[in-house]
N, C-alpha and C. Protein backbone atom coordinates (compact mmCIF):
# COMPACT_ATOMS: atom_id res chain seq x y z
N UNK A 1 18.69 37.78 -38.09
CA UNK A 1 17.91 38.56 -39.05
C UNK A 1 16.87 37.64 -39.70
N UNK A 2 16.07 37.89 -39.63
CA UNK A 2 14.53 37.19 -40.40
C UNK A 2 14.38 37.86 -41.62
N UNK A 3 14.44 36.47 -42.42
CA UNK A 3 14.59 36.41 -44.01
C UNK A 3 13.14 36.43 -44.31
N UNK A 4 12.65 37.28 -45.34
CA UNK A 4 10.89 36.93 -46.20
C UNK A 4 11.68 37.55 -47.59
N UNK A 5 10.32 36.53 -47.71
CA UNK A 5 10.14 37.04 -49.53
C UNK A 5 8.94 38.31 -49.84
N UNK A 6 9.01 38.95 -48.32
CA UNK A 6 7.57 39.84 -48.80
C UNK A 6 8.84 41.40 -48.45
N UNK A 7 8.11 42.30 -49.15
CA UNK A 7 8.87 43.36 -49.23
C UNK A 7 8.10 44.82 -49.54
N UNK A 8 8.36 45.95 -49.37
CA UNK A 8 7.70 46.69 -49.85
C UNK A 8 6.64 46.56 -51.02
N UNK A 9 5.45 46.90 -51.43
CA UNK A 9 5.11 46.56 -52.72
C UNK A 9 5.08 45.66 -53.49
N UNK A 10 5.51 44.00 -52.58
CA UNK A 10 5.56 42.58 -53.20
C UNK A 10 5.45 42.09 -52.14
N UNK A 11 4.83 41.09 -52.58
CA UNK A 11 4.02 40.84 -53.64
C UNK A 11 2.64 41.58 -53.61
N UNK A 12 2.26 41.79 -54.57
CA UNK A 12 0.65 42.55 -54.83
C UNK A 12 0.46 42.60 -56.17
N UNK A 13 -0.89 42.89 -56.21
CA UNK A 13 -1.46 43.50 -57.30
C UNK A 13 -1.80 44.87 -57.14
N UNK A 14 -2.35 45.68 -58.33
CA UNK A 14 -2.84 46.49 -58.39
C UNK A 14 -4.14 47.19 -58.33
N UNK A 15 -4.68 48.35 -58.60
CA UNK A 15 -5.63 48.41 -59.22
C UNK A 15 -6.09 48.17 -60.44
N UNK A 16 -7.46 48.46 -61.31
CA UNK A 16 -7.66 48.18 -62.26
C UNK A 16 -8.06 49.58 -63.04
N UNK A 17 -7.70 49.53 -64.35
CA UNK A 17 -7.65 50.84 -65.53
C UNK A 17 -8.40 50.33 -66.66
N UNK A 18 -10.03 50.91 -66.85
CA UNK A 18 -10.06 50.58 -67.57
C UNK A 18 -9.62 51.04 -69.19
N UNK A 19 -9.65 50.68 -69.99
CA UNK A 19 -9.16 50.70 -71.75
C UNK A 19 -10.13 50.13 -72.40
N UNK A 20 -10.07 50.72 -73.77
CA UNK A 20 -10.68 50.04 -75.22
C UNK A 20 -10.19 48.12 -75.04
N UNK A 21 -9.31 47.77 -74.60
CA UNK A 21 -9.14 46.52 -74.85
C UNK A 21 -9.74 45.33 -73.38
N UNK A 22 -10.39 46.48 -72.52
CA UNK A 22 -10.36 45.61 -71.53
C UNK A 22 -10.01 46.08 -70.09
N UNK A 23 -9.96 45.56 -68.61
CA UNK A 23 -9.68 46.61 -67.70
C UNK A 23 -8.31 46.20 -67.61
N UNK A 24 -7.18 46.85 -67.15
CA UNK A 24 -6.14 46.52 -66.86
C UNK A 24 -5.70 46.52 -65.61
N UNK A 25 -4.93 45.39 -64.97
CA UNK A 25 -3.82 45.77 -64.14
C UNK A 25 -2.85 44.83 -63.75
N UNK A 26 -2.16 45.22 -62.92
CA UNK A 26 -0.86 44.01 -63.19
C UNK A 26 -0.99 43.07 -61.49
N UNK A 27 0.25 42.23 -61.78
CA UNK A 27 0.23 40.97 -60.64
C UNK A 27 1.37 40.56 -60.72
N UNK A 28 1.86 39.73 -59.80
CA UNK A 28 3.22 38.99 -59.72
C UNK A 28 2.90 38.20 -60.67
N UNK A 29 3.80 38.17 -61.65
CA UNK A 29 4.03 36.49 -62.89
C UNK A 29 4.11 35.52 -61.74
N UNK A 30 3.41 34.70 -62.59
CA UNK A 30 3.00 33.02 -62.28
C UNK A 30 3.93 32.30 -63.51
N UNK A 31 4.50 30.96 -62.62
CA UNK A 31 4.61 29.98 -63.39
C UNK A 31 3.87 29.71 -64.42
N UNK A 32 2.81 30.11 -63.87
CA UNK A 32 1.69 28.98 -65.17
C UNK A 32 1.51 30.38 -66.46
N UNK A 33 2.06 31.19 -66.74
CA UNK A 33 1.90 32.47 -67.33
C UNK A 33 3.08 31.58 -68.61
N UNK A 34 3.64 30.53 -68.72
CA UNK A 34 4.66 30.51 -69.55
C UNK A 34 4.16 30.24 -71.08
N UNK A 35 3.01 29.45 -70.68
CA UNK A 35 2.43 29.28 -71.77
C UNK A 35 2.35 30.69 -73.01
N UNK A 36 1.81 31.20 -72.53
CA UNK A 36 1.30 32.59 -73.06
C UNK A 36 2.73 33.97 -73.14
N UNK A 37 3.55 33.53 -72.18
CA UNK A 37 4.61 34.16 -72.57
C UNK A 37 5.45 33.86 -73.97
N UNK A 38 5.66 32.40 -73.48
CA UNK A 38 6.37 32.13 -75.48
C UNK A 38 5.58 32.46 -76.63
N UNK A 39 4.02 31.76 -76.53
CA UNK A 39 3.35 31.90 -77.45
C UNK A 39 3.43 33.24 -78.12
N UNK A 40 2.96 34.31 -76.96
CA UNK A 40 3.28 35.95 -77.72
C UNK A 40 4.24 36.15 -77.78
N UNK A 41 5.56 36.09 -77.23
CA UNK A 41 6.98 36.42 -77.73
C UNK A 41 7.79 35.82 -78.70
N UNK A 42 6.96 34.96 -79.21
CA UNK A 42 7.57 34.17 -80.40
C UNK A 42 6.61 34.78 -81.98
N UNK A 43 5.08 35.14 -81.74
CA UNK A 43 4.42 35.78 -82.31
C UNK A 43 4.71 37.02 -82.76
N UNK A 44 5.38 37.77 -81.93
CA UNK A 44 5.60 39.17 -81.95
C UNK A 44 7.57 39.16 -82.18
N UNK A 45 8.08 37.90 -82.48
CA UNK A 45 9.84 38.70 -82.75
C UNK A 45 9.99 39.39 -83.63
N UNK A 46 9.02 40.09 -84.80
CA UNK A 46 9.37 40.77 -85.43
C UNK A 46 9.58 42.19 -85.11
N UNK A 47 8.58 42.35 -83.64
CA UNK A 47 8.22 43.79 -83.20
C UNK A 47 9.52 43.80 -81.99
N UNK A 48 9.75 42.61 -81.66
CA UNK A 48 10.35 42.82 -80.09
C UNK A 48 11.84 42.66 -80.66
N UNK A 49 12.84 41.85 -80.78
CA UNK A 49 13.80 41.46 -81.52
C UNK A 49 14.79 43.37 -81.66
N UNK A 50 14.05 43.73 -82.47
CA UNK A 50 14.31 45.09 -82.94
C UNK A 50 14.83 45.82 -81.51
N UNK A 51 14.00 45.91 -80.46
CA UNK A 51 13.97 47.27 -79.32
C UNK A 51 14.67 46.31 -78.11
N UNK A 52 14.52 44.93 -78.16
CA UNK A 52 15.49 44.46 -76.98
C UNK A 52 16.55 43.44 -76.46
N UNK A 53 16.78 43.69 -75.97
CA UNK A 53 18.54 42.90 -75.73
C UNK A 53 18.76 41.73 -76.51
N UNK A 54 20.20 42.06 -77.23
CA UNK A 54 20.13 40.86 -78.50
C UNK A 54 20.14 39.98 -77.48
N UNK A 55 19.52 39.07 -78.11
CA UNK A 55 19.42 37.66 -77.58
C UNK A 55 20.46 36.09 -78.51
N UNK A 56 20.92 35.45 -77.58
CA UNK A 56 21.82 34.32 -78.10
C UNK A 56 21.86 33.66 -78.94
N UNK A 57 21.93 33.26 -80.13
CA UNK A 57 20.67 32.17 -80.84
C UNK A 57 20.03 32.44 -81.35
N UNK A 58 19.46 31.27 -81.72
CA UNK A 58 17.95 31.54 -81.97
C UNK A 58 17.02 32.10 -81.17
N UNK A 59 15.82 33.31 -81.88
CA UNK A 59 15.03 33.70 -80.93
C UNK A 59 13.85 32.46 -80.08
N UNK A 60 13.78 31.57 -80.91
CA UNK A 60 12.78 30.62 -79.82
C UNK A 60 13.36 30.04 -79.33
N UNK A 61 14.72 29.26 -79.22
CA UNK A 61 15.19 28.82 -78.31
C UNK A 61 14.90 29.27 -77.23
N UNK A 62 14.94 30.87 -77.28
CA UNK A 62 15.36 31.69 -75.90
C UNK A 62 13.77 32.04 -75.45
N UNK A 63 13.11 31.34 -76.20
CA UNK A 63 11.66 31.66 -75.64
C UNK A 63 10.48 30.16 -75.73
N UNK A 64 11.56 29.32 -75.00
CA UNK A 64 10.71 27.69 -75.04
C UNK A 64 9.92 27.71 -73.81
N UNK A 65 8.79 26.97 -73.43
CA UNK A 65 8.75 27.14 -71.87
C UNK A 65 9.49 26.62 -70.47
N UNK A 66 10.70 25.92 -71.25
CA UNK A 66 11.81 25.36 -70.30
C UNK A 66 12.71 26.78 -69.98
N UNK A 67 12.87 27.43 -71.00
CA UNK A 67 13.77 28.94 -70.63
C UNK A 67 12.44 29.45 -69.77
N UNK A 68 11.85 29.34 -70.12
CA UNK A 68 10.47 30.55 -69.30
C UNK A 68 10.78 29.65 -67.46
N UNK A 69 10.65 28.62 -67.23
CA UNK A 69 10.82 28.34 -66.19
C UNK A 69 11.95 28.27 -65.53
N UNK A 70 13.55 28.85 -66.32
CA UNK A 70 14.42 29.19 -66.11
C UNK A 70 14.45 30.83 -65.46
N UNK A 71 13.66 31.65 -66.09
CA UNK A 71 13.58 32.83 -66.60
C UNK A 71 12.93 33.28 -65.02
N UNK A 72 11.77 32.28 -65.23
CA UNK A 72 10.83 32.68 -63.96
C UNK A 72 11.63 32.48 -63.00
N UNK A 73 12.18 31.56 -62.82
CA UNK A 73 12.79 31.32 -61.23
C UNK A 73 14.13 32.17 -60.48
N UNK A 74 14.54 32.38 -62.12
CA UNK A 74 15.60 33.93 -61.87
C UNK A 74 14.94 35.32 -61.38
N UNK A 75 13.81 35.24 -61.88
CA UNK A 75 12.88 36.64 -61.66
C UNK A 75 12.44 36.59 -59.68
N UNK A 76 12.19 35.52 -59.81
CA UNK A 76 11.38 35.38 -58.42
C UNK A 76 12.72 35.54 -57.33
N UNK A 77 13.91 35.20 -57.77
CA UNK A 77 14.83 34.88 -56.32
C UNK A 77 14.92 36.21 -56.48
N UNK A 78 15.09 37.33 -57.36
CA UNK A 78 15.28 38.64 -57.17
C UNK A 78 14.51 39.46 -56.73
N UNK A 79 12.67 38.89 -57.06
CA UNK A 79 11.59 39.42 -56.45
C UNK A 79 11.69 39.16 -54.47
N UNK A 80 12.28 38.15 -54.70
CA UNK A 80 13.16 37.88 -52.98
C UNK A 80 13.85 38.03 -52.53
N UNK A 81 14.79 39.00 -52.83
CA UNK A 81 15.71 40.44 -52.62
C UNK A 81 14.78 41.51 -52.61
N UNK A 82 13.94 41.91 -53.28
CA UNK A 82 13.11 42.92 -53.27
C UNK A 82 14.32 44.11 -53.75
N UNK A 83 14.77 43.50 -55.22
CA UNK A 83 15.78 44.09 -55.88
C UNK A 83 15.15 44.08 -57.20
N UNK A 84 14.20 43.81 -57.70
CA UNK A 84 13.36 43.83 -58.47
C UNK A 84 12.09 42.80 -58.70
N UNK A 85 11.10 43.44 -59.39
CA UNK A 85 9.54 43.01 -58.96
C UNK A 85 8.87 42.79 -60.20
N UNK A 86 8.64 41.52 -60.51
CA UNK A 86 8.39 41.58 -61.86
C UNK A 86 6.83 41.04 -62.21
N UNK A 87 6.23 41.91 -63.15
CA UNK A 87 4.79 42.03 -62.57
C UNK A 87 4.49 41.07 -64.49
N UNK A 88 2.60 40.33 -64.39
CA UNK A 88 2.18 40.05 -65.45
C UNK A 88 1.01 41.45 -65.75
N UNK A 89 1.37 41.67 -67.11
CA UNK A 89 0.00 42.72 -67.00
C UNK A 89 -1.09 41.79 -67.60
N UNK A 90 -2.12 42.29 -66.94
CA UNK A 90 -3.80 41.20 -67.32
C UNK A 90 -4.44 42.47 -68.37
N UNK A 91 -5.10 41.61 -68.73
CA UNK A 91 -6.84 42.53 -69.19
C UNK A 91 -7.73 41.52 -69.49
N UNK A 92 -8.57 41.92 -68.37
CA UNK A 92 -10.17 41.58 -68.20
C UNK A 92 -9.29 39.62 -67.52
N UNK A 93 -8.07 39.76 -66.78
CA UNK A 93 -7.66 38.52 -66.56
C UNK A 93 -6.85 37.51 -67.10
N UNK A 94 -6.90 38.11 -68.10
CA UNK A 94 -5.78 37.34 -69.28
C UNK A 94 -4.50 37.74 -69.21
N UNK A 95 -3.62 36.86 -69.06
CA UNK A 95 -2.17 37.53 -69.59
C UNK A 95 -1.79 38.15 -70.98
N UNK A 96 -0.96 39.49 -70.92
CA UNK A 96 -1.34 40.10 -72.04
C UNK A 96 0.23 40.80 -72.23
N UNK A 97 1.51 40.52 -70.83
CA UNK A 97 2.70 41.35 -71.60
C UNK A 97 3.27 41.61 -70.00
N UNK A 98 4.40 41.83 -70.02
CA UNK A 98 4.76 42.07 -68.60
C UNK A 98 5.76 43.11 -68.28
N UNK A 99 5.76 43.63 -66.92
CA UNK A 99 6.35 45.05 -66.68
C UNK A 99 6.64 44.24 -65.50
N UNK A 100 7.90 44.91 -65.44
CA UNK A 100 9.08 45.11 -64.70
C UNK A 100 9.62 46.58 -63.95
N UNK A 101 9.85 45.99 -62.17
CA UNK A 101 10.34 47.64 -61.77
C UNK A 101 12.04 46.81 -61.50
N UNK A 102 13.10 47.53 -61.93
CA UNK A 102 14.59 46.83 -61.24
C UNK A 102 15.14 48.01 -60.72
N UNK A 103 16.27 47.56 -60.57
CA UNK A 103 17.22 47.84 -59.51
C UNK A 103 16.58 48.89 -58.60
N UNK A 104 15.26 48.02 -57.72
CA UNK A 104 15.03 48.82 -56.96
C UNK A 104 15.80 48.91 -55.52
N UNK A 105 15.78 50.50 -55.26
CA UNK A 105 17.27 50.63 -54.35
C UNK A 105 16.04 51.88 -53.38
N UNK A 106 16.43 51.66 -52.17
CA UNK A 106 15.70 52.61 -50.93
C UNK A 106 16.52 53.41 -50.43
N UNK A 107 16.52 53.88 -49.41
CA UNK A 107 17.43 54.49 -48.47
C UNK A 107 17.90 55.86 -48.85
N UNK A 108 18.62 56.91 -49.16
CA UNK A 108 18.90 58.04 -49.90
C UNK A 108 18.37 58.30 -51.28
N UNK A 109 18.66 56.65 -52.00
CA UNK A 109 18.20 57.23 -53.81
C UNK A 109 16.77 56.77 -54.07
N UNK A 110 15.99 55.81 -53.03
CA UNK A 110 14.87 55.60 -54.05
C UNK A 110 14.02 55.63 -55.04
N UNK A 111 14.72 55.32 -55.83
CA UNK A 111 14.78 54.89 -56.98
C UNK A 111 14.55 53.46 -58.08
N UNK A 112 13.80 53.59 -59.00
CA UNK A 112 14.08 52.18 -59.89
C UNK A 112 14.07 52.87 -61.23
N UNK A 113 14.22 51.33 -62.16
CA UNK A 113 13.63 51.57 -63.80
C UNK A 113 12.35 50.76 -63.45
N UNK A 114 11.87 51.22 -65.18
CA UNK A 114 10.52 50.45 -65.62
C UNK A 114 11.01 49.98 -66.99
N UNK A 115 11.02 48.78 -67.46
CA UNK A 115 10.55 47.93 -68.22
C UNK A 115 9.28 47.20 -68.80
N UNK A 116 8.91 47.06 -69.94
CA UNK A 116 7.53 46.45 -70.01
C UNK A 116 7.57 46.12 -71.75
N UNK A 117 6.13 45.47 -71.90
CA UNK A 117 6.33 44.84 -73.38
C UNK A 117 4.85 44.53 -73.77
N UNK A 118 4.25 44.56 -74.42
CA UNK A 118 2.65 44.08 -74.17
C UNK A 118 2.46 43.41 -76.15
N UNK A 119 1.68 42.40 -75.87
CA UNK A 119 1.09 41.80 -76.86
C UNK A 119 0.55 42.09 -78.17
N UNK A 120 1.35 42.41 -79.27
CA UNK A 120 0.61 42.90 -80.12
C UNK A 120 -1.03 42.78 -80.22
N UNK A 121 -1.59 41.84 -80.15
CA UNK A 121 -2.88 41.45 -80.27
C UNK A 121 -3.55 42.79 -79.12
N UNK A 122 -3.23 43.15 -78.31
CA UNK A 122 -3.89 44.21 -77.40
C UNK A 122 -3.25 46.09 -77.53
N UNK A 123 -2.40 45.77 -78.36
CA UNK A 123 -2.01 47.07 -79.14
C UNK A 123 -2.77 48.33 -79.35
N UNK A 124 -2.50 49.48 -79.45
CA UNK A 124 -3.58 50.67 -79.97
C UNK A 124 -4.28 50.76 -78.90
N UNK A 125 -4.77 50.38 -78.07
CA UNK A 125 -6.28 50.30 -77.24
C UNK A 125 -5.43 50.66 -75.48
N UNK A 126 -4.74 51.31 -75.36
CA UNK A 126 -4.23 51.71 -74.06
C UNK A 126 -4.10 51.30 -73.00
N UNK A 127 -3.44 49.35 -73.57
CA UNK A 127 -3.46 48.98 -72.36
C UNK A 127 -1.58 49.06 -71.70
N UNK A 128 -0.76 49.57 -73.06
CA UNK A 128 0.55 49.90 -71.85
C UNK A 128 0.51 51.16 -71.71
N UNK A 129 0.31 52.24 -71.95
CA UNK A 129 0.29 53.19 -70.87
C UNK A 129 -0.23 53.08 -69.79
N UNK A 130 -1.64 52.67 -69.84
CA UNK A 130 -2.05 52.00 -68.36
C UNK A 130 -1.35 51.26 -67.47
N UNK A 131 -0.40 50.20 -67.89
CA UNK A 131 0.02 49.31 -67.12
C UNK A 131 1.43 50.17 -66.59
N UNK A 132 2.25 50.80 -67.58
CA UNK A 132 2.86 51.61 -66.94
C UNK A 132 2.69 52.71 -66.54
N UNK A 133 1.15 53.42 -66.63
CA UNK A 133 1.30 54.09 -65.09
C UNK A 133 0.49 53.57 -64.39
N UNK A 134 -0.10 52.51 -63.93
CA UNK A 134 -0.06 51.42 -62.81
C UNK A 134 1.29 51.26 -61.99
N UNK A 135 1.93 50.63 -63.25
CA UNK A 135 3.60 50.32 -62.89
C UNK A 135 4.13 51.58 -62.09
N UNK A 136 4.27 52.82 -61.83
CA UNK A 136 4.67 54.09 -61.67
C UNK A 136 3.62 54.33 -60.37
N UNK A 137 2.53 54.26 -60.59
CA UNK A 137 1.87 54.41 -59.39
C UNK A 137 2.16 53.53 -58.17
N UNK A 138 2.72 52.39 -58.57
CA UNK A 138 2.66 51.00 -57.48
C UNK A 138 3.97 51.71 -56.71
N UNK A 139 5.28 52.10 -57.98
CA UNK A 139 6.39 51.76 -56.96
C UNK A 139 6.83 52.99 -56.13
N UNK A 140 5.59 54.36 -56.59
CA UNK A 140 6.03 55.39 -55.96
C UNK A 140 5.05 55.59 -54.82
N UNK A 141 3.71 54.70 -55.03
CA UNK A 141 3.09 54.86 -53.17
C UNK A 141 3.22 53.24 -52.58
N UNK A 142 3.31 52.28 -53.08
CA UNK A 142 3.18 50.84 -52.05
C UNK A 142 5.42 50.44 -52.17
N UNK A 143 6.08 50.69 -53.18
CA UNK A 143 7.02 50.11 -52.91
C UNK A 143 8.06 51.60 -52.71
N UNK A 144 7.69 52.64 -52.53
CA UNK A 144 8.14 53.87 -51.77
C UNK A 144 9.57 54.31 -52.61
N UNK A 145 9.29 54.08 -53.61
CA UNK A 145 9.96 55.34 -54.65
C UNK A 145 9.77 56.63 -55.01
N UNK A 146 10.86 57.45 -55.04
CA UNK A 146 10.59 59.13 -55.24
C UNK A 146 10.83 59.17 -56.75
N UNK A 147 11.44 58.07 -57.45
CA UNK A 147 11.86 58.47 -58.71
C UNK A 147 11.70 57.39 -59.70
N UNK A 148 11.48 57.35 -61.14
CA UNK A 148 11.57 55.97 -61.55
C UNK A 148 11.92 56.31 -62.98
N UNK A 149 12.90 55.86 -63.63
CA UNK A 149 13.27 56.10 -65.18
C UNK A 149 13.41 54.85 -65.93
N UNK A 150 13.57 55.03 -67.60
CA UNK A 150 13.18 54.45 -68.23
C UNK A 150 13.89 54.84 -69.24
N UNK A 151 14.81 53.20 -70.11
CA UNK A 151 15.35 53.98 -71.27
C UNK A 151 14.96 53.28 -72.54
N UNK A 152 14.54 53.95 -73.72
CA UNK A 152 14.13 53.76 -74.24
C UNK A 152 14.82 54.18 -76.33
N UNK A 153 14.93 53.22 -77.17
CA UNK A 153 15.46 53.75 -78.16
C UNK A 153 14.83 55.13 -78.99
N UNK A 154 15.44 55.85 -79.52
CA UNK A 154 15.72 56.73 -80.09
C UNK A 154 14.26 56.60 -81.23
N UNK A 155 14.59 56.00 -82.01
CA UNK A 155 13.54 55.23 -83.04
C UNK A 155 12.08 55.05 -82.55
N UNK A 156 12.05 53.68 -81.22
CA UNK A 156 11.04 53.43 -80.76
C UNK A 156 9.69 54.47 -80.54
N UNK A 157 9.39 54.89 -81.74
CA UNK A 157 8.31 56.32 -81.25
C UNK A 157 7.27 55.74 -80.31
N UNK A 158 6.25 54.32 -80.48
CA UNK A 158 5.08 53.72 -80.27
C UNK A 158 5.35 54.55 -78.39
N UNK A 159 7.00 53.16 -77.78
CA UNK A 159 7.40 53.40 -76.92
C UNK A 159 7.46 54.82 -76.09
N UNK A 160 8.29 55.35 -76.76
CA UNK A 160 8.01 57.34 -76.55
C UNK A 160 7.00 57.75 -76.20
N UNK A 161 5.95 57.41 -77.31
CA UNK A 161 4.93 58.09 -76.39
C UNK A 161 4.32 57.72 -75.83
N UNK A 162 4.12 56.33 -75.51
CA UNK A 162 3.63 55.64 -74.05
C UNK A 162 3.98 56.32 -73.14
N UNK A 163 5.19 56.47 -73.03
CA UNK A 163 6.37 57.36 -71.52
C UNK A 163 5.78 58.66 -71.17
N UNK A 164 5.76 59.04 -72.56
CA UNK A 164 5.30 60.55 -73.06
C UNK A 164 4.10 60.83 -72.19
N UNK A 165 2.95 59.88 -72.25
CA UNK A 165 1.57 60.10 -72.16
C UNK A 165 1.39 60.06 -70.20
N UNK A 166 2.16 59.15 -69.77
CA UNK A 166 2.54 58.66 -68.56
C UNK A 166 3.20 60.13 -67.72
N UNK A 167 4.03 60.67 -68.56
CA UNK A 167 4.57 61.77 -67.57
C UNK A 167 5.90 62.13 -67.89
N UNK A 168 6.51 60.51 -68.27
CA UNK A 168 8.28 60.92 -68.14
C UNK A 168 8.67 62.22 -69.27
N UNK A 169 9.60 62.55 -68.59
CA UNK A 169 10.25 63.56 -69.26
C UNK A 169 11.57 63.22 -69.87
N UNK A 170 12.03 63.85 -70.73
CA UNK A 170 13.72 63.28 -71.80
C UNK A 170 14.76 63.99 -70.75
N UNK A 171 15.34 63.35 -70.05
CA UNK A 171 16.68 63.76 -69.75
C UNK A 171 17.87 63.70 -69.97
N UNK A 172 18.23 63.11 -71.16
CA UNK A 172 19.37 62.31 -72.07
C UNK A 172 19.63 61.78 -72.81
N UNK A 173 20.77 61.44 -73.64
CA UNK A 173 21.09 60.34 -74.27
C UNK A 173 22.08 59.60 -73.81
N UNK A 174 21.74 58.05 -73.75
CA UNK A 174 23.10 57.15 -73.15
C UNK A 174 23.86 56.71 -74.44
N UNK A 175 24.94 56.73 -75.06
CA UNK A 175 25.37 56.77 -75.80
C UNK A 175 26.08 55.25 -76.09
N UNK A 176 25.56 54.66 -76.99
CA UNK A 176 25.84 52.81 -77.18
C UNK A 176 25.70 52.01 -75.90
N UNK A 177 24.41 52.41 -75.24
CA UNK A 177 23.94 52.11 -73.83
C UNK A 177 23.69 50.74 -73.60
N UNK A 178 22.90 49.84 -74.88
CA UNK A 178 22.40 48.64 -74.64
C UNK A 178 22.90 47.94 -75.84
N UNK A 179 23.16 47.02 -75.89
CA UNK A 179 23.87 45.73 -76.77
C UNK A 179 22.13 45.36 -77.60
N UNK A 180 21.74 46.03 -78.72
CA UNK A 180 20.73 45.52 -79.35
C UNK A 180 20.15 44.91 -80.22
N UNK A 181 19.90 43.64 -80.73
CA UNK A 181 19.71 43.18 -82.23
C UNK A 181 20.98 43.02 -82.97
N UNK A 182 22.07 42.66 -82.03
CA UNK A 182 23.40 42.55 -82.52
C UNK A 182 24.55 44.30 -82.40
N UNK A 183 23.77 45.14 -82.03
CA UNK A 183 24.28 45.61 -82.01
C UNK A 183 24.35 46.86 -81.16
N UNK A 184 25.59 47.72 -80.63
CA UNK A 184 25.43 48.68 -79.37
C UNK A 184 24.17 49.70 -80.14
N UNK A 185 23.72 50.55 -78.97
CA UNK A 185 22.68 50.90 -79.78
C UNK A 185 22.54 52.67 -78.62
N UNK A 186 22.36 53.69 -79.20
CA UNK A 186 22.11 54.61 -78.22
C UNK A 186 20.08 54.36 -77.38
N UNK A 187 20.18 55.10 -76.39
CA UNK A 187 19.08 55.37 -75.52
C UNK A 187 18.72 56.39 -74.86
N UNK A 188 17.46 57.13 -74.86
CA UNK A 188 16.86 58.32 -74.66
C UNK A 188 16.21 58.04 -73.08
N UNK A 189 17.13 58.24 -72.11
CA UNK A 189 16.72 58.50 -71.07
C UNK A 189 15.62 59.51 -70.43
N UNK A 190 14.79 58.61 -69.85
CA UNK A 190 13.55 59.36 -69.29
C UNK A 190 13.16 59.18 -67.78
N UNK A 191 12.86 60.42 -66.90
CA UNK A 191 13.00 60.49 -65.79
C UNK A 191 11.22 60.64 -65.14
N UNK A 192 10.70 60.37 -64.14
CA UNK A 192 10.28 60.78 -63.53
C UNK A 192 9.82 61.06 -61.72
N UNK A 193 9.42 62.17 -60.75
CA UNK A 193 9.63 61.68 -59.99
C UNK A 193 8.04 62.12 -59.32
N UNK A 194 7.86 61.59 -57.67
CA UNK A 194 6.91 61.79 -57.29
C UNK A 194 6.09 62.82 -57.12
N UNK A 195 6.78 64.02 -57.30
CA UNK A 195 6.47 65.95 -57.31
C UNK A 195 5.67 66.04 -58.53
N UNK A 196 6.37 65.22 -59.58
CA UNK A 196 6.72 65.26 -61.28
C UNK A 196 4.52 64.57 -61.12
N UNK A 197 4.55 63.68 -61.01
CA UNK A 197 3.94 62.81 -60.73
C UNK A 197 2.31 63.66 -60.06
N UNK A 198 2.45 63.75 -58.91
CA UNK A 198 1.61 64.75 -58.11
C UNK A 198 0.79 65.54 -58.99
N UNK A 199 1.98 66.89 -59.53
CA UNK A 199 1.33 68.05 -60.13
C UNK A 199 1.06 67.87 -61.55
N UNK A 200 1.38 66.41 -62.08
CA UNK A 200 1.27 66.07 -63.62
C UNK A 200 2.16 66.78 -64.53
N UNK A 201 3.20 67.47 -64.33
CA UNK A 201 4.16 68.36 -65.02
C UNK A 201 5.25 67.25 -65.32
């Protein structure tokens, strides 16, 4: 059996969307992206901290660029499973926040989630809805998904209606679903699929 690291829909980029902040679209994270990863995720723990997975410690510990090159190299052996694909979103070229498709699975369920996070500094100006439906467009025509969901807190409105604006629809609540900010936390499951997608419903 002949092993690659290339796979449906990875590595690539996207197209570009433009926005008030700039054009958008996403790319495989780079090593050299670490810089700019701590810098904004250490900038922004007041916004992020809140909506995602408690983290160990201290929050900068967990966001030095020695974890980032920990972080990265975990991301990539999985981007080499083509078990998940973890993208940088740009505008106008800059790193600006990054989206994630996982547990992507083929064969009967094709299927993934979407994950993503974007830079306060590029806020308001539409560059994550764009990137997630970039993100949504990529994995349902180049990495051949029929379906892709997303869970998201209860609270998180900003989040909501990003999803909202994108397409997904509410199909649930997961009930003390994710370990958050110290503590279990419920999540408002959101579905969408390629039909969903198509006719914009």
């Amino acid at each position: 059996m002949l092993l690659t690291n290339r796979h449906p829909g990875w590595p690539a980029k996207t197209p570009t969307i433009a926005t008030g902040a700039g054009r958008v679209r996403l790319r495989p994270l780079s090593r050299r992206d670490g810089r700019h990863w701590s810098e904004f995720r250490n900038a922004d723990e007041h916004l992020l901290r809140p909506v995602e997975p408690t983290v160990p410690g201290q929050w900068w510990e967990a966001h030095t660029k020695a974890m980032w090159r920990r972080n990265y190299s975990g991301l990539t052996a999985l981007a080499a499973q083509g078990v998940l694909l973890p993208f940088a979103i740009e505008v106008d070229g800059a790193f600006a926040g990054q989206l994630t498709l996982g547990n992507v699975q083929h064969g009967v369920v094709c299927s993934c989630w979407i994950g993503y996070w974007v830079y306060s500094g590029f806020s308001g100006r539409g560059v994550a809805s764009s990137a997630v439906s970039l993100g949504v467009d990529h994995a349902m025509t180049e990495v051949g998904m029929h379906r892709v969901e997303a869970t998201v807190l209860e609270s998180n409105v900003a989040s909501r209606r990003v999803l909202e604006k994108v397409g997904f629809r509410e199909e649930g609540l997961l009930r003390r679903n994710l370990h958050i900010n110290g503590q279990w936390r419920d999540h408002v499951l959101v579905g969408l699929t390629v039909e969903e997608r198509r006719s914009g419903k």
